[in-house]
PDB file of N, CA and C in Angstrom:
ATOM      1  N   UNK A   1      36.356 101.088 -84.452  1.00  0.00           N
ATOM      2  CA  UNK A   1      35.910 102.134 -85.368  1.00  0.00           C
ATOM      3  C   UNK A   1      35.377 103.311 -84.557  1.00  0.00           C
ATOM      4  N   UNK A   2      35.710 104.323 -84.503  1.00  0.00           N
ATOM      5  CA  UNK A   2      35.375 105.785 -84.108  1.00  0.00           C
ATOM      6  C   UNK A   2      34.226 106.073 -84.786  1.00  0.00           C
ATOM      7  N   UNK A   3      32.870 105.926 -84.273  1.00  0.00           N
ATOM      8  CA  UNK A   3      31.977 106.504 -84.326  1.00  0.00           C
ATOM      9  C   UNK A   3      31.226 107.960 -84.201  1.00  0.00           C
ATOM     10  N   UNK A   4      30.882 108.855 -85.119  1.00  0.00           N
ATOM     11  CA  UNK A   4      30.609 110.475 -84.953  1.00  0.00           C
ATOM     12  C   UNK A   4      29.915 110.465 -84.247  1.00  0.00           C
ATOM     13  N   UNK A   5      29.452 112.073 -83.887  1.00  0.00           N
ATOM     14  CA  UNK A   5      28.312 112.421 -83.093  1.00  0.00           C
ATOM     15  C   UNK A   5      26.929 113.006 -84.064  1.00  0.00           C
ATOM     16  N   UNK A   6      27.474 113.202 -84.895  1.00  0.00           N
ATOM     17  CA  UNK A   6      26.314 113.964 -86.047  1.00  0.00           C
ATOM     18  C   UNK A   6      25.812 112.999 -86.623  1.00  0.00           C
ATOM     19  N   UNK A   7      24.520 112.786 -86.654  1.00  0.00           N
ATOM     20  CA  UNK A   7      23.308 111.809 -86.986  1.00  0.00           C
ATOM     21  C   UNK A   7      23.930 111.320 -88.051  1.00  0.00           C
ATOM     22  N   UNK A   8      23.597 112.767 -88.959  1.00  0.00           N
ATOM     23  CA  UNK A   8      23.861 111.995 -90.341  1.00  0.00           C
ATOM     24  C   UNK A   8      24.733 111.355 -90.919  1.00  0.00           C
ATOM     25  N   UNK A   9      25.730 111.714 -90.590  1.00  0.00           N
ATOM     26  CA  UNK A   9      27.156 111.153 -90.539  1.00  0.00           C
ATOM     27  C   UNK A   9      26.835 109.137 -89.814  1.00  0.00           C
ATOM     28  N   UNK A  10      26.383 109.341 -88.565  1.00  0.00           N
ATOM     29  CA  UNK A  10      25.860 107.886 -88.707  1.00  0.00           C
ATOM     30  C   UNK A  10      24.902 107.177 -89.483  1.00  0.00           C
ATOM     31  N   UNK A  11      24.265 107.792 -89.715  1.00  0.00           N
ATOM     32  CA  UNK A  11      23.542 107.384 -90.661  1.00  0.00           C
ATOM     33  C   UNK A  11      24.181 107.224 -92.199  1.00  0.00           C
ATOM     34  N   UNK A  12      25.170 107.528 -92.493  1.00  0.00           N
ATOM     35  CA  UNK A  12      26.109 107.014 -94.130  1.00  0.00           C
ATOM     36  C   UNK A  12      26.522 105.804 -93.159  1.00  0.00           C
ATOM     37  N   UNK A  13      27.315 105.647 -92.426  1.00  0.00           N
ATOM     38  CA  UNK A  13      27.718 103.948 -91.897  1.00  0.00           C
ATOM     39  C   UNK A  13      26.874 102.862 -91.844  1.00  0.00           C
ATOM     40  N   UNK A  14      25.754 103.564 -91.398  1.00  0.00           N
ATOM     41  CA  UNK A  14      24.351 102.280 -91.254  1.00  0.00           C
ATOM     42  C   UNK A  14      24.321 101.807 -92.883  1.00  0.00           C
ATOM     43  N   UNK A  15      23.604 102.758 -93.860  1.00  0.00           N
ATOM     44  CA  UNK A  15      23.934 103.019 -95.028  1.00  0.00           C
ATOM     45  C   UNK A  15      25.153 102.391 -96.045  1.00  0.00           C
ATOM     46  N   UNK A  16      26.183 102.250 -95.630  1.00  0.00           N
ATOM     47  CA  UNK A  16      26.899 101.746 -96.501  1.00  0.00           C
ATOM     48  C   UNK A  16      27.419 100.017 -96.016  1.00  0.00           C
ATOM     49  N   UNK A  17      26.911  99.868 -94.421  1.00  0.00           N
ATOM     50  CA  UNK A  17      27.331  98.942 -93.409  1.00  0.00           C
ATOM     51  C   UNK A  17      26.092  97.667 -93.840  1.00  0.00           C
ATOM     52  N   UNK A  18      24.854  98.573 -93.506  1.00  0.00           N
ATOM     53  CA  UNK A  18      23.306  97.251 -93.353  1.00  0.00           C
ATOM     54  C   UNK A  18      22.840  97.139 -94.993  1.00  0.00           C
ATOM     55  N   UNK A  19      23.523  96.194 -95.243  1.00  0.00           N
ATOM     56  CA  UNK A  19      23.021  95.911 -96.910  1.00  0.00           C
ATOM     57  C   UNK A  19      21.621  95.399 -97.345  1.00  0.00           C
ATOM     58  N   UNK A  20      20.848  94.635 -96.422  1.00  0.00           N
ATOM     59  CA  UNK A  20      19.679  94.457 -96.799  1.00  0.00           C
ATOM     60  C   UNK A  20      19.156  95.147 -95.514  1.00  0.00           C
ATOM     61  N   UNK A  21      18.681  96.390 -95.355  1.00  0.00           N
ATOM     62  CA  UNK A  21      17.810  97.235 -94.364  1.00  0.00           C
ATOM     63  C   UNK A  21      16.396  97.325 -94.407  1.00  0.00           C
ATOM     64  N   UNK A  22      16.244  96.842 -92.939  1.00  0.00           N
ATOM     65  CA  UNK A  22      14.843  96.458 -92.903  1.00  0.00           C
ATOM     66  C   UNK A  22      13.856  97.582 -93.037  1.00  0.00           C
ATOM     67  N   UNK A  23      13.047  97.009 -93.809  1.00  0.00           N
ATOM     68  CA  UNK A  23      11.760  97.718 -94.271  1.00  0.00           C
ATOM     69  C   UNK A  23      11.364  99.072 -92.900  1.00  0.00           C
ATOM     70  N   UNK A  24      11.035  98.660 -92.173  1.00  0.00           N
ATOM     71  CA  UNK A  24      10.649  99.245 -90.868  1.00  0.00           C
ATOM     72  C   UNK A  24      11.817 100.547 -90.600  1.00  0.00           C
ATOM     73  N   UNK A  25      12.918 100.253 -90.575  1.00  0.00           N
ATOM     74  CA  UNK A  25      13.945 101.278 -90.136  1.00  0.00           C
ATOM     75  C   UNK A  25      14.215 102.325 -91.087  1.00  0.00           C
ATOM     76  N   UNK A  26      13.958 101.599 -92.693  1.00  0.00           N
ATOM     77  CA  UNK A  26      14.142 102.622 -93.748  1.00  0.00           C
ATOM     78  C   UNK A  26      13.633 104.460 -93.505  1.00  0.00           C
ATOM     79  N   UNK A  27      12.841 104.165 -93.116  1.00  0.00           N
ATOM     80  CA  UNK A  27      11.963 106.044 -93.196  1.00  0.00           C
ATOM     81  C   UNK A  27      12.911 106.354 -92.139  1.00  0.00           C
ATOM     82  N   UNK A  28      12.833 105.838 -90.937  1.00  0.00           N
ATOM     83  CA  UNK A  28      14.032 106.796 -89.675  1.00  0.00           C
ATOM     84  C   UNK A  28      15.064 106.655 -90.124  1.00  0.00           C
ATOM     85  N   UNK A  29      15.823 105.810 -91.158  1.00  0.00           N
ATOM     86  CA  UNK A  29      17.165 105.935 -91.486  1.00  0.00           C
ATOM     87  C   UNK A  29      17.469 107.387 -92.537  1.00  0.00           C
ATOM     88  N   UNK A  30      16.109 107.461 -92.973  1.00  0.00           N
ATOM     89  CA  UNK A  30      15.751 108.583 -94.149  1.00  0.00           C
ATOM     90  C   UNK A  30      15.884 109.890 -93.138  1.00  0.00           C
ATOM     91  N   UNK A  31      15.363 109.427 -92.162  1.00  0.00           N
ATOM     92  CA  UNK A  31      14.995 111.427 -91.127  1.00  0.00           C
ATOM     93  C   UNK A  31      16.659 111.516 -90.913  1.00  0.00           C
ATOM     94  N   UNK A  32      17.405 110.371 -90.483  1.00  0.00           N
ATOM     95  CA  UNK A  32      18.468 110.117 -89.826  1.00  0.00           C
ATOM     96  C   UNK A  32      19.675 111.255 -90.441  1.00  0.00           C
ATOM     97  N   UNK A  33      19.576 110.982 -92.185  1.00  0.00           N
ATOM     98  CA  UNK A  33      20.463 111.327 -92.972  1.00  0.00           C
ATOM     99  C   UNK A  33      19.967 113.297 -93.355  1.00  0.00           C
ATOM    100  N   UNK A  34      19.106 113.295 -92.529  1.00  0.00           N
ATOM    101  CA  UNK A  34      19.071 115.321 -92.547  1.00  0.00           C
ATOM    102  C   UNK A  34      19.052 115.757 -91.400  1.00  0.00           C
ATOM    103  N   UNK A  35      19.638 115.007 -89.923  1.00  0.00           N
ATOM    104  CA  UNK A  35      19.721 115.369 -88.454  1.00  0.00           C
ATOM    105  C   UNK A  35      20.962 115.352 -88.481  1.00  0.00           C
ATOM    106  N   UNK A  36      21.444 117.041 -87.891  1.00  0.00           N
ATOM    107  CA  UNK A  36      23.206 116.477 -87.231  1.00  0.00           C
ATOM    108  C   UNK A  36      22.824 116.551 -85.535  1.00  0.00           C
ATOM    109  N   UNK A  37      22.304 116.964 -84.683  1.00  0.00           N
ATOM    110  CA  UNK A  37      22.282 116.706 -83.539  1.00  0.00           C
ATOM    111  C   UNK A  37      21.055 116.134 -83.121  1.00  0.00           C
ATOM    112  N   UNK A  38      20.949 115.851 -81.840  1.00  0.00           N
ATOM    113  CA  UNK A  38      19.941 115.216 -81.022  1.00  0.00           C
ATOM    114  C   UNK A  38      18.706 115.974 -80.323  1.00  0.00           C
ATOM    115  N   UNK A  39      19.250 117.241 -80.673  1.00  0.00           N
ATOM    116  CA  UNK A  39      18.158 118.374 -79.954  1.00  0.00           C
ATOM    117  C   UNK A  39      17.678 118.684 -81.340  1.00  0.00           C
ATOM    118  N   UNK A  40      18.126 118.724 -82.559  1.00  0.00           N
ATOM    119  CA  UNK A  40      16.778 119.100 -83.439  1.00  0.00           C
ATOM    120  C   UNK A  40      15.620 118.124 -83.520  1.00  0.00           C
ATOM    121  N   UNK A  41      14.978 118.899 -84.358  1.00  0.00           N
ATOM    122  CA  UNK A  41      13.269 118.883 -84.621  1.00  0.00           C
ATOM    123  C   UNK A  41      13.142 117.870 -86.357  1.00  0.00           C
ATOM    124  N   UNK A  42      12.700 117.323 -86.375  1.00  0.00           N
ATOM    125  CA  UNK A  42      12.583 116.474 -88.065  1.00  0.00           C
ATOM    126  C   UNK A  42      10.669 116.488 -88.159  1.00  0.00           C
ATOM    127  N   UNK A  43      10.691 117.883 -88.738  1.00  0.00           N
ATOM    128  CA  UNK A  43       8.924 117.852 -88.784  1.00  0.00           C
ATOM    129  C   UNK A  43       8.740 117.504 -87.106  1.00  0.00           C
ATOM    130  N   UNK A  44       7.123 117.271 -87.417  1.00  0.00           N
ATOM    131  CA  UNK A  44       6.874 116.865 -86.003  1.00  0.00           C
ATOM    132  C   UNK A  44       7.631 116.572 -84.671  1.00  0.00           C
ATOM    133  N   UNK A  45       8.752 115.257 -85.506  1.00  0.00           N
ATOM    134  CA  UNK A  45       8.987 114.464 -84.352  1.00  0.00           C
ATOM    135  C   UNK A  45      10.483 115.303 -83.657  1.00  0.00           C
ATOM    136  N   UNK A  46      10.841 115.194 -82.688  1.00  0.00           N
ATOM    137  CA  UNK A  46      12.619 115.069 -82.433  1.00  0.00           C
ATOM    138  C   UNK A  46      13.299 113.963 -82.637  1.00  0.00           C
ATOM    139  N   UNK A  47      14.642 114.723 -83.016  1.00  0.00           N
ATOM    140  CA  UNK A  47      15.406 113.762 -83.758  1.00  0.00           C
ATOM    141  C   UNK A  47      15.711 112.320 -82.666  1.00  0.00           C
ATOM    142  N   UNK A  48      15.568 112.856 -81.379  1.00  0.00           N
ATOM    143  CA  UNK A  48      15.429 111.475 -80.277  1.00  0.00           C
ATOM    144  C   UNK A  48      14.455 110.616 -80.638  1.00  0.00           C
ATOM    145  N   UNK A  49      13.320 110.601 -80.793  1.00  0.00           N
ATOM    146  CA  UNK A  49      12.439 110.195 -81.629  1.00  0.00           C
ATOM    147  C   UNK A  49      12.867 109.547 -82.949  1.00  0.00           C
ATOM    148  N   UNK A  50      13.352 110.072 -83.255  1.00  0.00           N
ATOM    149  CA  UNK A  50      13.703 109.180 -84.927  1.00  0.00           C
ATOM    150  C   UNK A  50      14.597 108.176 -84.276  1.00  0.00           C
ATOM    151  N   UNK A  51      15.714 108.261 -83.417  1.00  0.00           N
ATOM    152  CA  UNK A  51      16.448 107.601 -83.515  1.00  0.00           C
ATOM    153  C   UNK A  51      16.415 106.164 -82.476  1.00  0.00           C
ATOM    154  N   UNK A  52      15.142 106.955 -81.487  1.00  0.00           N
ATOM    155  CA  UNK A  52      14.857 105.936 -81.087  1.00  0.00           C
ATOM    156  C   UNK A  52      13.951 104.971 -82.063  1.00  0.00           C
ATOM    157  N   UNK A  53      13.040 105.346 -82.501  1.00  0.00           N
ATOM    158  CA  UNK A  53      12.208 104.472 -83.696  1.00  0.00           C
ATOM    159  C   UNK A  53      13.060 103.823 -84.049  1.00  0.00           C
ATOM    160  N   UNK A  54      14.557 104.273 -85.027  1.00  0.00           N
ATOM    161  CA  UNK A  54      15.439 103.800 -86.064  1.00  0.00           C
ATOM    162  C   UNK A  54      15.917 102.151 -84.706  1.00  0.00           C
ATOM    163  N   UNK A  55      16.597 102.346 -83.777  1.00  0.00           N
ATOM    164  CA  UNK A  55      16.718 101.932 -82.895  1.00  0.00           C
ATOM    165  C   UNK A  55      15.686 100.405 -82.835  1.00  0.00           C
ATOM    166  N   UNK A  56      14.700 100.616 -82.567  1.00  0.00           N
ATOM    167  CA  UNK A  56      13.588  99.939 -82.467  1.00  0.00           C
ATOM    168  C   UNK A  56      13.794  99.048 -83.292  1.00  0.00           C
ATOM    169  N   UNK A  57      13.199  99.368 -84.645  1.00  0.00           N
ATOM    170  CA  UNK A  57      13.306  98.584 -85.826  1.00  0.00           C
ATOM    171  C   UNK A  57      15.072  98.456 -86.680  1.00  0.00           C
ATOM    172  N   UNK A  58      16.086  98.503 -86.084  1.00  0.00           N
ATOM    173  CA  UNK A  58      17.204  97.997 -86.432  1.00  0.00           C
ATOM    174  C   UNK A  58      17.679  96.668 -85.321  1.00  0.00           C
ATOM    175  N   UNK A  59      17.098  96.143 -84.733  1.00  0.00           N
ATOM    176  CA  UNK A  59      17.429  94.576 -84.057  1.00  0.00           C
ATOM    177  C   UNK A  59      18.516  93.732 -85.420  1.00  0.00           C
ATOM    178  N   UNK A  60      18.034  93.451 -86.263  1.00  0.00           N
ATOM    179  CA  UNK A  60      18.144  92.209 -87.813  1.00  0.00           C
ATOM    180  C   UNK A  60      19.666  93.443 -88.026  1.00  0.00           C
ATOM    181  N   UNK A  61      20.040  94.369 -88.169  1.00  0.00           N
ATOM    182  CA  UNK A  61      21.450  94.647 -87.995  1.00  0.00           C
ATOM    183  C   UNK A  61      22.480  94.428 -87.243  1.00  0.00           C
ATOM    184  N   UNK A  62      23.107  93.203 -87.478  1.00  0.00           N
ATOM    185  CA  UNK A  62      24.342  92.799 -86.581  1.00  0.00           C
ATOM    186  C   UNK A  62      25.240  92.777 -86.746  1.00  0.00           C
ATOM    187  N   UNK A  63      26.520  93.149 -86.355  1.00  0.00           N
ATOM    188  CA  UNK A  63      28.062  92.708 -86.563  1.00  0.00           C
ATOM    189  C   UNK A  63      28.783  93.885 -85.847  1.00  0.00           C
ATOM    190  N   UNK A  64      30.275  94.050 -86.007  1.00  0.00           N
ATOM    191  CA  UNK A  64      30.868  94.863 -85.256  1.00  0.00           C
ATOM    192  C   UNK A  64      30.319  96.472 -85.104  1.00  0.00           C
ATOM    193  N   UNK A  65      30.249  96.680 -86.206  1.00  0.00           N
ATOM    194  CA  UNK A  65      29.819  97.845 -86.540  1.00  0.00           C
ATOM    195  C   UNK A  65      28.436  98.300 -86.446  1.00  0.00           C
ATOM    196  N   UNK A  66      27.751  97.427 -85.978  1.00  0.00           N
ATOM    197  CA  UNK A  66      26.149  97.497 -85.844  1.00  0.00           C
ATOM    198  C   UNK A  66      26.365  97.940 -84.153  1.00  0.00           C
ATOM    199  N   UNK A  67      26.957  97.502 -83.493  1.00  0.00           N
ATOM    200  CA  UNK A  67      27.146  97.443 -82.362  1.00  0.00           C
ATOM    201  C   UNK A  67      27.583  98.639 -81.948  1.00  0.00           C
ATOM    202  N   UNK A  68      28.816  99.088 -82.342  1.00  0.00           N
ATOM    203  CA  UNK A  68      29.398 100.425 -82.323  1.00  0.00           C
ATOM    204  C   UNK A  68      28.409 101.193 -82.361  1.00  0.00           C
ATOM    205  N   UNK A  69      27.421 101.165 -83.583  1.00  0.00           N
ATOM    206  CA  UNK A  69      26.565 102.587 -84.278  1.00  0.00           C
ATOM    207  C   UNK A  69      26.156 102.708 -82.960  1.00  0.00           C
ATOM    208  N   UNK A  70      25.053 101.767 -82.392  1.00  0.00           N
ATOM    209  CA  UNK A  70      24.141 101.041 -81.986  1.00  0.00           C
ATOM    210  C   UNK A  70      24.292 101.998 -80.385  1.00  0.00           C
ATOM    211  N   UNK A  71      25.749 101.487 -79.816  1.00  0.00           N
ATOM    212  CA  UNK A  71      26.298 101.967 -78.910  1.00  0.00           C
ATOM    213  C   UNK A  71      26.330 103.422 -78.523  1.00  0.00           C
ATOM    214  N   UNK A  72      26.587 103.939 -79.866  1.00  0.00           N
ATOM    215  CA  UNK A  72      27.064 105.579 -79.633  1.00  0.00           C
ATOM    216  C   UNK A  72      25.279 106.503 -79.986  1.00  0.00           C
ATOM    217  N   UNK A  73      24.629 105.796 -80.637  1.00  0.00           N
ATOM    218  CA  UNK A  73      23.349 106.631 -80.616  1.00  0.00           C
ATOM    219  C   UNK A  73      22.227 106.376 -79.146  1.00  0.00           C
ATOM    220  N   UNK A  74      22.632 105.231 -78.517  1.00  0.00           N
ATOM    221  CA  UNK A  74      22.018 105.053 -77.161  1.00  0.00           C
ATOM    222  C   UNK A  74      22.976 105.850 -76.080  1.00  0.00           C
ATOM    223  N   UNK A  75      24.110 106.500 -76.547  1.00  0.00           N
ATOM    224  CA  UNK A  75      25.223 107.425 -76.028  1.00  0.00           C
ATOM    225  C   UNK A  75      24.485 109.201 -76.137  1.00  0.00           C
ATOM    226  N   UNK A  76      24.296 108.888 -77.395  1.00  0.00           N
ATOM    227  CA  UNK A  76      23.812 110.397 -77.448  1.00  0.00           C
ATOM    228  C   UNK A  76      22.070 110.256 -76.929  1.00  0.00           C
ATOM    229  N   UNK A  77      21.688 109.512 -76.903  1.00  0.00           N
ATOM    230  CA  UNK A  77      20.611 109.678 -76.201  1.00  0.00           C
ATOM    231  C   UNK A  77      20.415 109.437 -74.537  1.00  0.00           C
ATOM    232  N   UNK A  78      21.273 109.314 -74.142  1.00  0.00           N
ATOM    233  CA  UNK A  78      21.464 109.573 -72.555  1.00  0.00           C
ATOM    234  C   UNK A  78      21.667 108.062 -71.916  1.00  0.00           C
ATOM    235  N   UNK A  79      21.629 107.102 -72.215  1.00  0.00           N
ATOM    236  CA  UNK A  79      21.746 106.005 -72.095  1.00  0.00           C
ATOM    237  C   UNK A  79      22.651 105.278 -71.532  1.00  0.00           C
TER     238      UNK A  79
END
């Protein structure tokens, strides 16, 4: 699966992919879906920031496609 570069755009896959989403990841999955790049700002935080949080608390998301996301946002974060 070809994974985007624009947040939000990953963030509809997480979204339509992680059917029971953990409590914890919900709010960064929320910043997730109004970030298209990695250099903006979401209030306070940067969107690196969200996605590392989101990151954090998405472990309990597994399967092919968890992996992929998973892959390409530790991609855009320099990783």
């Amino acid at each position: 699966m070809e994974i985007p570069n624009h947040i939000s755009a990953i963030a509809k896959i997480v979204r339509d992919d992680w059917k029971k989403i953990y409590f914890g990841a919900e709010p960064y999955l929320q910043a997730m879906e109004q970030i298209d790049c990695i250099d903006q700002m979401y209030y306070e935080d940067t969107a690196e920031q969200i996605v590392r949080y989101f990151l954090t608390n998405a472990s309990s998301w597994r399967g092919e496609i968890a992996k992929a996301v998973k892959a390409r946002l530790k991609e855009l974060l320099g990783e």
